[in-house]
C-alpha atoms as a PDB file:
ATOM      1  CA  UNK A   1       1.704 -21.096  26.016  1.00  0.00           C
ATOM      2  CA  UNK A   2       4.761 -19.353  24.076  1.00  0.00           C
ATOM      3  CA  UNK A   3       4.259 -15.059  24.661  1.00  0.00           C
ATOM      4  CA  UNK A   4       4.036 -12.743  22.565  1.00  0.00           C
ATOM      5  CA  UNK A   5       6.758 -11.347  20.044  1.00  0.00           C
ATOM      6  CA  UNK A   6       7.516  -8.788  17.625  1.00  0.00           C
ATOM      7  CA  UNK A   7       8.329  -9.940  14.597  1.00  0.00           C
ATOM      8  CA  UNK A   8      12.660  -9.894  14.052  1.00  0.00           C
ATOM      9  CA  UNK A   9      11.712  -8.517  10.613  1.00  0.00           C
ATOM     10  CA  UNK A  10      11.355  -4.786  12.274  1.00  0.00           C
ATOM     11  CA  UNK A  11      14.195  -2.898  13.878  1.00  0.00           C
ATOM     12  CA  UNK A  12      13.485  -1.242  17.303  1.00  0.00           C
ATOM     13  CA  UNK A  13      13.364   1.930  15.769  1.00  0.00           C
ATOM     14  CA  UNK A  14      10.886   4.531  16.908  1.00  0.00           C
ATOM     15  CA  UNK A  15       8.615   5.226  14.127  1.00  0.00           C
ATOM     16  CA  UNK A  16       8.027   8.854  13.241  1.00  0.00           C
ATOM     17  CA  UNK A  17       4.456   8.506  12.351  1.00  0.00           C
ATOM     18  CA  UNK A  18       1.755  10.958  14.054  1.00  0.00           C
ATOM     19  CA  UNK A  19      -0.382   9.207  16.470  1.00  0.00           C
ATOM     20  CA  UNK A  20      -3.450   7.399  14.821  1.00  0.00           C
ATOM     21  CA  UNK A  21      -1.652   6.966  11.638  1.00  0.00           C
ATOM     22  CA  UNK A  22      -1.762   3.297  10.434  1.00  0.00           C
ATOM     23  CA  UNK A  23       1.690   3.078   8.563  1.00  0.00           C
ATOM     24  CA  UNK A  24       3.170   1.261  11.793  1.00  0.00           C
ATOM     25  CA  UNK A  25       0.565  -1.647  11.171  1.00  0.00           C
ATOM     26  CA  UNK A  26       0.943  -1.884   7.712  1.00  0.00           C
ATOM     27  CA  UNK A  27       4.688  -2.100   8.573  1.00  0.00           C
ATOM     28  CA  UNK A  28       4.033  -4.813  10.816  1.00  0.00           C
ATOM     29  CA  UNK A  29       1.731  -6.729   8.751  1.00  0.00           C
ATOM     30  CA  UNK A  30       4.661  -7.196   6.057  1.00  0.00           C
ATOM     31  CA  UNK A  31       7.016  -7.833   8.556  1.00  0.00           C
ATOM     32  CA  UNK A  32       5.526 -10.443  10.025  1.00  0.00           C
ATOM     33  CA  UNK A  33       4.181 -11.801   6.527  1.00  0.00           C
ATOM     34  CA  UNK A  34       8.325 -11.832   5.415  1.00  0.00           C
ATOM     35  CA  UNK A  35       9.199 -13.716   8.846  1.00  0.00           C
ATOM     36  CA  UNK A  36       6.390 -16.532   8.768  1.00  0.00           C
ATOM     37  CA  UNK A  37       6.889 -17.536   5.139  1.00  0.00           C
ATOM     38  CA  UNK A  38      10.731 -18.225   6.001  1.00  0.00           C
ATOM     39  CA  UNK A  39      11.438 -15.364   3.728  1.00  0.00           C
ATOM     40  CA  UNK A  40      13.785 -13.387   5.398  1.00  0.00           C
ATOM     41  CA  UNK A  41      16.846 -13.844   3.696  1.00  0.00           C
ATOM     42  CA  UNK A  42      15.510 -13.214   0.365  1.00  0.00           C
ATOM     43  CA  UNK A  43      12.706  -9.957   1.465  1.00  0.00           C
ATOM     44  CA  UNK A  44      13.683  -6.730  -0.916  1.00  0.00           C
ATOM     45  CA  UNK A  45      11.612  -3.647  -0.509  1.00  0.00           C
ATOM     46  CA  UNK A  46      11.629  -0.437  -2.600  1.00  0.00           C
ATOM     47  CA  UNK A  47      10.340   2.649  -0.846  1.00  0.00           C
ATOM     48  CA  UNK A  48       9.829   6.069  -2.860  1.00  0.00           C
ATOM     49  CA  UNK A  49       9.377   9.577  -1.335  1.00  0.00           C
ATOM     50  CA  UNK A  50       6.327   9.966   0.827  1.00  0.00           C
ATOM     51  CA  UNK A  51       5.371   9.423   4.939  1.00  0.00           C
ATOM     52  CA  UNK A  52       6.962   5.810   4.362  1.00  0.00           C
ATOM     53  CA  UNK A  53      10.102   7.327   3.359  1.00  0.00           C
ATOM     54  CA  UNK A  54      11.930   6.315   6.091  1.00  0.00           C
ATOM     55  CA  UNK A  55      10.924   2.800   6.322  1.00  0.00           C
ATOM     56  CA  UNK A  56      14.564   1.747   5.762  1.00  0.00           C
ATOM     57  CA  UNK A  57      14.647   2.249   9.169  1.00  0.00           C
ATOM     58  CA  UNK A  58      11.985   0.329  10.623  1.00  0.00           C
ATOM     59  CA  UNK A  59      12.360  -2.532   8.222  1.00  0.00           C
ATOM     60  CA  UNK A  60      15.106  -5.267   9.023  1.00  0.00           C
ATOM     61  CA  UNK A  61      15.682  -6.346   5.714  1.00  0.00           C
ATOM     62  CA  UNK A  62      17.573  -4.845   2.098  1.00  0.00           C
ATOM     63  CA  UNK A  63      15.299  -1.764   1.367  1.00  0.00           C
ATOM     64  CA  UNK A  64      15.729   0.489  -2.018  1.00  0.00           C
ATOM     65  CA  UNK A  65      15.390   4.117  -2.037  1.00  0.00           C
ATOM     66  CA  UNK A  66      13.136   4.731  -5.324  1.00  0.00           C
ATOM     67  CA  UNK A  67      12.402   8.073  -6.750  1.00  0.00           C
ATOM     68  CA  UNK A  68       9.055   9.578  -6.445  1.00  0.00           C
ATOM     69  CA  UNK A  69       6.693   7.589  -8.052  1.00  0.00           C
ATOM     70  CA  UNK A  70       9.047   4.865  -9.495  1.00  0.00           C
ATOM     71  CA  UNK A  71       9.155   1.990  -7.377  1.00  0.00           C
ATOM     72  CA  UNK A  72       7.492  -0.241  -9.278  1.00  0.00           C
ATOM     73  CA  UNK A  73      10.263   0.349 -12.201  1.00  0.00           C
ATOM     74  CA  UNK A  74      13.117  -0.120  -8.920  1.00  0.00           C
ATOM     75  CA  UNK A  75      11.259  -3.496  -7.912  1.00  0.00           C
ATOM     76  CA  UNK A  76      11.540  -4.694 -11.893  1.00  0.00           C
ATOM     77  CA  UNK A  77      14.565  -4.315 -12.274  1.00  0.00           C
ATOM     78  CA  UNK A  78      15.508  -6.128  -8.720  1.00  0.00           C
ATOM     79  CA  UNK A  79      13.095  -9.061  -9.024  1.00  0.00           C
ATOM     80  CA  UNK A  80      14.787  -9.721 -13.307  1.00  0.00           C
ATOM     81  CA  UNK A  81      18.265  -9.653 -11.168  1.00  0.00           C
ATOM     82  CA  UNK A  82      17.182 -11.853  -8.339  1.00  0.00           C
ATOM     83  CA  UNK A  83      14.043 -13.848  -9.450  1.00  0.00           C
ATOM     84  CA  UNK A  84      14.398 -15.826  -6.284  1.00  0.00           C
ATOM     85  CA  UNK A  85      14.179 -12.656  -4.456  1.00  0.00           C
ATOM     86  CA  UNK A  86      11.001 -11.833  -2.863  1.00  0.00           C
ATOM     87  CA  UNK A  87      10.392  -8.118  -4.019  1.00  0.00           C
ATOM     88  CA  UNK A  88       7.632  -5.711  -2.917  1.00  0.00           C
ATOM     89  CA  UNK A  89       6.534  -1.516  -3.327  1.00  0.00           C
ATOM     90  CA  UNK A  90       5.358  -0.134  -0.249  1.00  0.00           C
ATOM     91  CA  UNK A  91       3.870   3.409  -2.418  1.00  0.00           C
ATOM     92  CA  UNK A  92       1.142   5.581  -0.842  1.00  0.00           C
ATOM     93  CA  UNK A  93      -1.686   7.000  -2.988  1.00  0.00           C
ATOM     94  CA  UNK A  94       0.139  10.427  -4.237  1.00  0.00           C
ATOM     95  CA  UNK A  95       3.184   8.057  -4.732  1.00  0.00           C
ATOM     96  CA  UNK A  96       1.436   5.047  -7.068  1.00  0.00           C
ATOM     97  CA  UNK A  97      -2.152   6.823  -8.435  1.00  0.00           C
ATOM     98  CA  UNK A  98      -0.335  10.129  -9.083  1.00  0.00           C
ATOM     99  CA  UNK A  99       3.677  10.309 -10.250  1.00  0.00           C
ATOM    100  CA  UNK A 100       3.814   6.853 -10.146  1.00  0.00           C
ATOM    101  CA  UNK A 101       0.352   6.202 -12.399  1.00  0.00           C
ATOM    102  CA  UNK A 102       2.676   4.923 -15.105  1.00  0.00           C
ATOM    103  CA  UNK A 103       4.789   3.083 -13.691  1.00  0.00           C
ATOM    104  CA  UNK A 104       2.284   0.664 -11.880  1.00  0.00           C
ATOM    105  CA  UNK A 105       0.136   0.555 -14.822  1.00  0.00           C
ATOM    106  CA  UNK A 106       2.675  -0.823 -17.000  1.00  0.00           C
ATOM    107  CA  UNK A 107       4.411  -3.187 -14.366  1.00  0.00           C
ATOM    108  CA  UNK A 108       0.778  -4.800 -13.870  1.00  0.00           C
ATOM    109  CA  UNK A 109       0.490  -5.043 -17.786  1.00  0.00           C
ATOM    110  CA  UNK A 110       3.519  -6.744 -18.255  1.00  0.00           C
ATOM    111  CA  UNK A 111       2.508  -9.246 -15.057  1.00  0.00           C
ATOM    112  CA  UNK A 112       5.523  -8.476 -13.341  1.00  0.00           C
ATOM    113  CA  UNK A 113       6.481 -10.383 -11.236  1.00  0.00           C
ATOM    114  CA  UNK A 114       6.602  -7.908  -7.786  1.00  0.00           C
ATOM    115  CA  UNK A 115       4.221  -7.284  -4.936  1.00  0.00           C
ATOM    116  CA  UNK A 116       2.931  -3.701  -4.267  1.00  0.00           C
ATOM    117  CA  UNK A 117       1.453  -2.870  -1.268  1.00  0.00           C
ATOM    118  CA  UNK A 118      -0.489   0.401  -1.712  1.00  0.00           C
ATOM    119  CA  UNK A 119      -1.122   2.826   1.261  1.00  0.00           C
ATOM    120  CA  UNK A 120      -4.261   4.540   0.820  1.00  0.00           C
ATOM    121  CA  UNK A 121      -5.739   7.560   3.013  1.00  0.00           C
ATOM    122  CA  UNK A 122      -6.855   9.689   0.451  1.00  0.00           C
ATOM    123  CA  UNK A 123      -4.813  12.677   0.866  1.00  0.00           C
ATOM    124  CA  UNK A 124      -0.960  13.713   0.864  1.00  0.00           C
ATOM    125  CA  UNK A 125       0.226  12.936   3.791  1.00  0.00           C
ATOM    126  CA  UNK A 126       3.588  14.146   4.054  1.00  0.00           C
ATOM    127  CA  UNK A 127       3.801  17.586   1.994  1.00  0.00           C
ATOM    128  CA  UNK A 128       0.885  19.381   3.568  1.00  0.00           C
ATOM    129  CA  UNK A 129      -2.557  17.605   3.253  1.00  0.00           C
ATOM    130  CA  UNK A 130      -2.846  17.968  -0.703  1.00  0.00           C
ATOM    131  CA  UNK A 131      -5.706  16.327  -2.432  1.00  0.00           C
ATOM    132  CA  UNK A 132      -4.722  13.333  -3.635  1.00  0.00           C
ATOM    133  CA  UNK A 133      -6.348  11.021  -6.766  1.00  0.00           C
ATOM    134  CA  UNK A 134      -7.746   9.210  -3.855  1.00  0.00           C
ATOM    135  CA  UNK A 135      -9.424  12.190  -2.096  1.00  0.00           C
ATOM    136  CA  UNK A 136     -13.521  11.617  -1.245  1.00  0.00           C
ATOM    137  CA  UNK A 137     -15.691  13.925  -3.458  1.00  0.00           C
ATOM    138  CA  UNK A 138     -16.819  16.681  -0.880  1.00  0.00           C
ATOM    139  CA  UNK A 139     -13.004  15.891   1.154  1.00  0.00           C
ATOM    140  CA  UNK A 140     -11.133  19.074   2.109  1.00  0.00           C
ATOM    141  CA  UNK A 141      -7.582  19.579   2.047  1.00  0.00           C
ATOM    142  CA  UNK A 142      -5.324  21.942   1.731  1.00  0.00           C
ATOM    143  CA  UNK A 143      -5.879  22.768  -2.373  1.00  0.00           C
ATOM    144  CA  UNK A 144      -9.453  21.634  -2.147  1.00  0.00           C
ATOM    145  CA  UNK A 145     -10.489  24.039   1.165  1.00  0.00           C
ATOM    146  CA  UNK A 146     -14.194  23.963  -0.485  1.00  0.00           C
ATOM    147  CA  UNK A 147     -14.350  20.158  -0.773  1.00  0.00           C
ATOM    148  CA  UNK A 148     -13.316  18.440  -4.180  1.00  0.00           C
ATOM    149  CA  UNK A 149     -15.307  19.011  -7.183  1.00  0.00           C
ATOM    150  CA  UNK A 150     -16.559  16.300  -9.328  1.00  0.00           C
ATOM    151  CA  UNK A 151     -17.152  18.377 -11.897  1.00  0.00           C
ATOM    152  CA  UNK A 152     -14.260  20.199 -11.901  1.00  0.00           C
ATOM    153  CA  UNK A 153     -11.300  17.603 -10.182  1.00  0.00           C
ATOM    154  CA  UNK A 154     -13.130  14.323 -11.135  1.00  0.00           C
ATOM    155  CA  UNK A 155     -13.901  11.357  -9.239  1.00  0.00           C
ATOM    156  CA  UNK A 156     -11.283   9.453  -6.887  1.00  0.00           C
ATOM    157  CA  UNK A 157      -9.317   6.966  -8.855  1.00  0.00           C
ATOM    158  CA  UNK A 158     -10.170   3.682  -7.751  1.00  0.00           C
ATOM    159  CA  UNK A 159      -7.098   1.677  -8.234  1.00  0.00           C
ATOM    160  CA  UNK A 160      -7.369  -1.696  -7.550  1.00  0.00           C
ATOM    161  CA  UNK A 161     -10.346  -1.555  -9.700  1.00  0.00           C
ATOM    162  CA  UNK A 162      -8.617  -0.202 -12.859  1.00  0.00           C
ATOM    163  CA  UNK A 163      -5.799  -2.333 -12.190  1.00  0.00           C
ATOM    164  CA  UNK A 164      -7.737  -5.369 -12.488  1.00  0.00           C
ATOM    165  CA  UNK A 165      -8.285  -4.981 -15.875  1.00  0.00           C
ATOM    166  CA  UNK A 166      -4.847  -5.403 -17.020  1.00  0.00           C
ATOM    167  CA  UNK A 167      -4.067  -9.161 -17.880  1.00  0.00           C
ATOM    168  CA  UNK A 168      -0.985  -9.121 -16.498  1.00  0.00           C
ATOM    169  CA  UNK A 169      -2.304  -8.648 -12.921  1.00  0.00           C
ATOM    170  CA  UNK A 170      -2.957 -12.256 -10.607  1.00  0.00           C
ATOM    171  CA  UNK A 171      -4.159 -11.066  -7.307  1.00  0.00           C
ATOM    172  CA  UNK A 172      -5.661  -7.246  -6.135  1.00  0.00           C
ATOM    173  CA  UNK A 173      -7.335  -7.130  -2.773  1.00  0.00           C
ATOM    174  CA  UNK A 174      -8.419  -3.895  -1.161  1.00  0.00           C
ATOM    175  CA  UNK A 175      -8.125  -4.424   2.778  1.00  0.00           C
ATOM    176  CA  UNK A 176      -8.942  -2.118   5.517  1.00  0.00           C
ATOM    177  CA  UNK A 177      -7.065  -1.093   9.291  1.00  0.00           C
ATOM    178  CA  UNK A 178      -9.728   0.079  10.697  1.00  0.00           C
ATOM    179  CA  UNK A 179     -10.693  -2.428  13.561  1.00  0.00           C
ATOM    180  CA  UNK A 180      -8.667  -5.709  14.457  1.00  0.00           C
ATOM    181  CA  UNK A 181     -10.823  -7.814  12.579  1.00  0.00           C
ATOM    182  CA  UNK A 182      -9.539  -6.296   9.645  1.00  0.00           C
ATOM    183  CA  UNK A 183      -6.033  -6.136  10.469  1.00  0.00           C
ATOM    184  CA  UNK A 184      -6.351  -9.971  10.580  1.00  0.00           C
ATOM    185  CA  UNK A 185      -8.084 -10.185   6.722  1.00  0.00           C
ATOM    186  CA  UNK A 186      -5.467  -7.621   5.734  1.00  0.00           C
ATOM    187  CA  UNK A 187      -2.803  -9.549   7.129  1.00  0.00           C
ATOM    188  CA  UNK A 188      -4.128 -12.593   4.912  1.00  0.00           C
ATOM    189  CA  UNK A 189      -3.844 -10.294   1.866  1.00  0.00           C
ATOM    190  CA  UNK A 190      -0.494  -9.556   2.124  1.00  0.00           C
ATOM    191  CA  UNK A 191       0.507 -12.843   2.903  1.00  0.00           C
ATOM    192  CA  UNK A 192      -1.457 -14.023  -0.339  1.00  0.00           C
ATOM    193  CA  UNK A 193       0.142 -11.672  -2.100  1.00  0.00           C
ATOM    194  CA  UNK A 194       3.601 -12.930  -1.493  1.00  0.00           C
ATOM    195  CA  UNK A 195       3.103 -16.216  -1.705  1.00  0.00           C
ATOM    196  CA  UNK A 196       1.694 -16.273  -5.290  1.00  0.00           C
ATOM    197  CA  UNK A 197       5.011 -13.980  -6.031  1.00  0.00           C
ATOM    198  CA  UNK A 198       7.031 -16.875  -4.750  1.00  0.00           C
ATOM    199  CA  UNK A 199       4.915 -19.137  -6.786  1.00  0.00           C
ATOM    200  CA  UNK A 200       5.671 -17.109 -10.029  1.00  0.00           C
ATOM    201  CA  UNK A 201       2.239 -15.841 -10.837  1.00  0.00           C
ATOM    202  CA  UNK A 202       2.965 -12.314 -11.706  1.00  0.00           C
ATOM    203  CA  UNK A 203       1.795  -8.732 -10.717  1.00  0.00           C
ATOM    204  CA  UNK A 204       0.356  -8.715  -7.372  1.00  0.00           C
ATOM    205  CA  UNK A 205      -0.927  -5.648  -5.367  1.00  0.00           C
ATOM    206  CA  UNK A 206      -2.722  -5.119  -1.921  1.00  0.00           C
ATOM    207  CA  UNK A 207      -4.665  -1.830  -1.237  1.00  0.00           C
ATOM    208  CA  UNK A 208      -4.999  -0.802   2.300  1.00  0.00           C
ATOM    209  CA  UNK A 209      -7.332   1.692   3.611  1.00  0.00           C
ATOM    210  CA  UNK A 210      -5.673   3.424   6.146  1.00  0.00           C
ATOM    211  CA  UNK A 211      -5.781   6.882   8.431  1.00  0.00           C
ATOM    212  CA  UNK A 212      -4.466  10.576   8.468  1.00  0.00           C
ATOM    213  CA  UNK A 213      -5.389  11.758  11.061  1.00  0.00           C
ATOM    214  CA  UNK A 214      -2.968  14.848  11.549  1.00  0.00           C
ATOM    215  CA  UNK A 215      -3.843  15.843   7.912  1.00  0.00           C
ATOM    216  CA  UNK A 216      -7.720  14.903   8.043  1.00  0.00           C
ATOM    217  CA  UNK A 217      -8.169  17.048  11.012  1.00  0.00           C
ATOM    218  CA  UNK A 218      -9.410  14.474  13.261  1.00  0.00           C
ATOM    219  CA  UNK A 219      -8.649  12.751  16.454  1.00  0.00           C
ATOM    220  CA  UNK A 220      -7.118   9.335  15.802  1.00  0.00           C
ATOM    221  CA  UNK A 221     -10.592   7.847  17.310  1.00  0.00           C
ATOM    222  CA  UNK A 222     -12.686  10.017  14.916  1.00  0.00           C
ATOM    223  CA  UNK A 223     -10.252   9.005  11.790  1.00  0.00           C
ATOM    224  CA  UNK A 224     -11.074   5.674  12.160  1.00  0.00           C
ATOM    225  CA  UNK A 225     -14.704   6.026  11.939  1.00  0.00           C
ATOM    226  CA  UNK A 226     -14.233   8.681   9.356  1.00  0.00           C
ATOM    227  CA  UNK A 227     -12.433   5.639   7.124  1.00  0.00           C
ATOM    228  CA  UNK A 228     -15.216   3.467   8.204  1.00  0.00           C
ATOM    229  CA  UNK A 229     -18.141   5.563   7.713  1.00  0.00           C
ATOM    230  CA  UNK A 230     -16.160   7.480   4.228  1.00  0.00           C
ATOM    231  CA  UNK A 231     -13.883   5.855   2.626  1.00  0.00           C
ATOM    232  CA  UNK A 232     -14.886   2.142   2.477  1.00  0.00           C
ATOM    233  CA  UNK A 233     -18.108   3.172   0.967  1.00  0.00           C
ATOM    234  CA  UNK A 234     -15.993   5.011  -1.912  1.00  0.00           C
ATOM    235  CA  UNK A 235     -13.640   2.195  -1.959  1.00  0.00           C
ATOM    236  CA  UNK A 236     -15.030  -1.192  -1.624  1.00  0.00           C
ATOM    237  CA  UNK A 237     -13.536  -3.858   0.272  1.00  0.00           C
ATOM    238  CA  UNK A 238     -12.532  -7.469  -1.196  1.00  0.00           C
ATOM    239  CA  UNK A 239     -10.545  -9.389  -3.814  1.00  0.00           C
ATOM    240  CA  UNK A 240     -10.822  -7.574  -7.151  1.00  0.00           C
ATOM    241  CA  UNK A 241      -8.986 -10.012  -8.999  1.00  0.00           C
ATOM    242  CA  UNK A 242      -7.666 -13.614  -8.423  1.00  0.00           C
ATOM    243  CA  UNK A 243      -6.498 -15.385 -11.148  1.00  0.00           C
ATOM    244  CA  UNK A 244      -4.287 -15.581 -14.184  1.00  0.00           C
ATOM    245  CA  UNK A 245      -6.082 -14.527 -17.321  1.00  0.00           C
ATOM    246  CA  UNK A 246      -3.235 -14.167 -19.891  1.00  0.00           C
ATOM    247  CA  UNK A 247      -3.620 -16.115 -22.971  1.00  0.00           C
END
């Protein structure tokens, strides 16, 4: 029986995430996606500001450095230039549901045809524990120390929901890293994801629950059961959308 390997797609690299965080397996989940679809030669990612910011460095393939919140407008214009390319986002919540509301919105309406895989742990994460349009109602952080306020600072934004809607979009699948067993399904998403890119479906985007742990206060054992127990309640788990429905 062959061992074990790490995937050639990531760079040995130490990553700079705190401990608990679950960047490092959503890194590795797209890595490994890239390397067992034969993709590696063709793999573009675009990366804006945010904990993921140096991913360049982790990820052994031609990565973009987007501005905050425009990735999705950096992976257009790639994928037009290179439709052969395999192009994906890799945007955290403040990135994609905040700045960067536009800019996914329209690149789903227009079914283009990119991957986005959206990091989502419900707070900023790298300048200072901000709420995010993800964070729980009752979830302190930094600019919500009382909890957030539905009546005053809304509801979270549930993305892959709203998404969903557009016509453009083929495939959106919220995933979880909680446990192993969901590493596995989320792994599946991804993989999904880029294959119907490769088969020129159009906009595709997976959601990923994942933890802060340094920002939510906790232990990285008590983040995990504060996703499980919190967040996938607020954000539902499963395929939101498979399917083209353009006329």
């Amino acid at each position: 029986m062959a061992g074990f390997k790490k995937t050639t797609m990531l760079t040995d690299v130490p990553m700079h995430y705190c401990p608990g965080c679950t960047h490092g397996i959503a890194h590795r989940l797209v890595a490994e996606s890239i390397e067992e679809l034969s993709l590696q030669d063709k793999a573009v990612g675009v990366v804006p500001v945010g904990c993921s910011v140096f991913a360049y460095n982790y990820f052994n393939f031609d990565i973009y450095q987007a501005p905050h919140g425009r990735a999705p407008a950096v992976a257009t214009g790639a994928k037009r230039v290179h439709p052969e390319n395999l192009v994906f986002t890799y945007q955290g919540d403040g990135d994609l549901a905040s700045i960067g509301t536009a800019e996914i919105v329209h690149a789903a309406a227009r079914g283009e045809n990119i991957t986005a895989i959206f990091i989502n742990n419900a707070i900023y994460g790298m300048t200072g524990g901000q709420m995010a349009p993800t964070t729980l109602v009752g979830q302190v952080t930094t600019t919500s120390p009382y909890g957030r306020n539905r009546d005053t600072q809304g509801a979270p934004v549930r993305m892959s929901e709203m998404l969903a809607q557009l016509e453009g979009a083929y495939y959106i699948e919220r995933v979880s890293l909680h446990d192993m067993a969901h590493v596995i399904k989320a792994k599946k998403a991804v993989k999904k994801a880029f294959q119907y890119q490769m088969e020129g479906k159009g906009f595709t985007m997976v959601e990923l629950l994942s933890t802060c742990p340094s920002n939510w206060g906790l232990s990285p054992v008590e983040a995990v059961s504060w996703l499980k127990d919190n967040m996938i309640p607020c954000f539902p788990l499963g395929v939101t959308k498979e399917g083209d429905q353009k006329e």
